[in-house]
N, C-alpha and C. Protein backbone atom coordinates (compact mmCIF):
# COMPACT_ATOMS: atom_id res chain seq x y z
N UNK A 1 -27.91 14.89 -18.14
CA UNK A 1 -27.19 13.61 -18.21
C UNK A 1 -27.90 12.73 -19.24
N UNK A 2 -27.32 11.97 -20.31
CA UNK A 2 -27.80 11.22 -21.68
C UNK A 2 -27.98 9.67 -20.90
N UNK A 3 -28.83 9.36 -21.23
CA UNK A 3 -29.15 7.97 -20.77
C UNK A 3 -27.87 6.89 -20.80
N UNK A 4 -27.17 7.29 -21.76
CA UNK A 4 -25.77 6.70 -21.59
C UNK A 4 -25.16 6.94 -20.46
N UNK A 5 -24.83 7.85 -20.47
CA UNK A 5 -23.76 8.82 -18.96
C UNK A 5 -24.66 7.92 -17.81
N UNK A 6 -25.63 7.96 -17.63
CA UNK A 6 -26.41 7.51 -16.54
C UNK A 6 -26.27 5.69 -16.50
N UNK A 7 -26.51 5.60 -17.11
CA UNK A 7 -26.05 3.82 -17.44
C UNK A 7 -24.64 3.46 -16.98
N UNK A 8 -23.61 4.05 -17.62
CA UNK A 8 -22.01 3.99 -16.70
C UNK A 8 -22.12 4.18 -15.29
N UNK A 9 -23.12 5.57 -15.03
CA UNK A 9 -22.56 6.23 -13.76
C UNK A 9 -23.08 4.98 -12.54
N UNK A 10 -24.14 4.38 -12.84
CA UNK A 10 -24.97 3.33 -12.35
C UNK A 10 -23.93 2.06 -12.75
N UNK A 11 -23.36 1.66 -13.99
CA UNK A 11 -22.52 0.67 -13.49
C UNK A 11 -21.22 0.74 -12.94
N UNK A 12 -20.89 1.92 -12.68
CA UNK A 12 -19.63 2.07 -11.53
C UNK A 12 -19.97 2.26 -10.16
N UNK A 13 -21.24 3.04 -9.89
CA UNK A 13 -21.75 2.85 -8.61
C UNK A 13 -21.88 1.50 -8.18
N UNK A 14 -22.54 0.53 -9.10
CA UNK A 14 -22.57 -0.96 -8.13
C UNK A 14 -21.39 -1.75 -7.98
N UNK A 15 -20.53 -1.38 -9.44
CA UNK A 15 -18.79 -1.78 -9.09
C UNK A 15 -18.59 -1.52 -7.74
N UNK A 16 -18.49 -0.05 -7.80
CA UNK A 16 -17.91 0.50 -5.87
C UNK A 16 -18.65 -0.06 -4.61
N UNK A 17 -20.16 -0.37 -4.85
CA UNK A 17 -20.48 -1.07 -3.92
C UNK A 17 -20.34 -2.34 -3.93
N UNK A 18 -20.22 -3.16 -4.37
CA UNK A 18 -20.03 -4.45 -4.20
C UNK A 18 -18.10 -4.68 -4.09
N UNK A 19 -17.42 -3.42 -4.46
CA UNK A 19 -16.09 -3.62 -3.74
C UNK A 19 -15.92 -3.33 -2.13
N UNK A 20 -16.98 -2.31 -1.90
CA UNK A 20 -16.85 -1.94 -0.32
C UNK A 20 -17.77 -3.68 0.59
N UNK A 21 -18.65 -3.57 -0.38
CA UNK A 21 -19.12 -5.10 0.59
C UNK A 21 -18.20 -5.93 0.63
N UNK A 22 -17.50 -6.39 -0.39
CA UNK A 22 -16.64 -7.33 -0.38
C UNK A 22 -15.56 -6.96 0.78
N UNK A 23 -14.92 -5.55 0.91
CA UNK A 23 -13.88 -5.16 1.27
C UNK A 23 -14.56 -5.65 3.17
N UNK A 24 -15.69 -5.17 3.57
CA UNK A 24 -16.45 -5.45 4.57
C UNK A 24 -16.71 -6.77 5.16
N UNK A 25 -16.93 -7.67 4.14
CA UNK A 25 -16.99 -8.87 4.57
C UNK A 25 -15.61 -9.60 4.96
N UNK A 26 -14.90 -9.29 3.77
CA UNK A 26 -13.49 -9.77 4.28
C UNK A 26 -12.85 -9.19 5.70
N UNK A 27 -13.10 -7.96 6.09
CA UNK A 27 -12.30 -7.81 7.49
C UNK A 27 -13.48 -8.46 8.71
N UNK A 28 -14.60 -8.59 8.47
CA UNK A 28 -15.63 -9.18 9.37
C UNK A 28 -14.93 -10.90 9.31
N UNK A 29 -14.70 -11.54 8.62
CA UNK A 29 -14.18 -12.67 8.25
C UNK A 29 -12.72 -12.94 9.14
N UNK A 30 -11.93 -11.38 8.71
CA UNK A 30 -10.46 -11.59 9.56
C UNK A 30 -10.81 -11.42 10.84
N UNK A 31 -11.17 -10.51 11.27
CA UNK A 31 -11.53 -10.33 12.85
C UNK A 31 -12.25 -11.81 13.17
N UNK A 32 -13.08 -12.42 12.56
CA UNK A 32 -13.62 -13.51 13.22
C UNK A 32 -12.78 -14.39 13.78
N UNK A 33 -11.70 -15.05 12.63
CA UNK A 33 -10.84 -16.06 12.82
C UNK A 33 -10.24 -15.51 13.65
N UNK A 34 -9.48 -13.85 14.00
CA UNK A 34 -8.66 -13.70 15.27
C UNK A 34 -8.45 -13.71 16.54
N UNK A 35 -10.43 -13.07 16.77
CA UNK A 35 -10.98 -13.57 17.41
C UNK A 35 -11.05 -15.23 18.27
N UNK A 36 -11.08 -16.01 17.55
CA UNK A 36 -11.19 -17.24 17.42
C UNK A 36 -9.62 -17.83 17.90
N UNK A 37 -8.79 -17.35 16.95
CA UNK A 37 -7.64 -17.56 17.50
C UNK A 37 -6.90 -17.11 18.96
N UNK A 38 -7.75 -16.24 19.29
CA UNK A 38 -7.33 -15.84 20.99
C UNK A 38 -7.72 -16.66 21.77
N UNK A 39 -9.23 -16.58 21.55
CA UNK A 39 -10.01 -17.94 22.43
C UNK A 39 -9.78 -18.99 22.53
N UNK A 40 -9.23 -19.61 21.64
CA UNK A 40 -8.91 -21.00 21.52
C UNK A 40 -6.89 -21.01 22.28
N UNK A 41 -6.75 -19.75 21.83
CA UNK A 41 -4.57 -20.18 22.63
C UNK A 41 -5.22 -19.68 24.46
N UNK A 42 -6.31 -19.46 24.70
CA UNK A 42 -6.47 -18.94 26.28
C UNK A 42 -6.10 -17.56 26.07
């Protein structure tokens, strides 16, 4: 692998991770508020 190839492969790996965090935080976020929204109608 050319130091190039390795440089992409490393900036698509942190692309994909910081889409799965994001993707993670956002349903931790929805569940919260729904959460929230049960508790609060009784």
């Amino acid at each position: 692998m050319t130091p190039e190839e390795r440089t992409a492969f490393e900036k698509r790996r942190r692309a994909r991770n910081w889409a799965i965090f994001l993707t993670l935080v956002g349903l931790v976020v929805l569940f919260y508020f729904i959460s929230m929204a049960r508790v609060l109608r009784g």
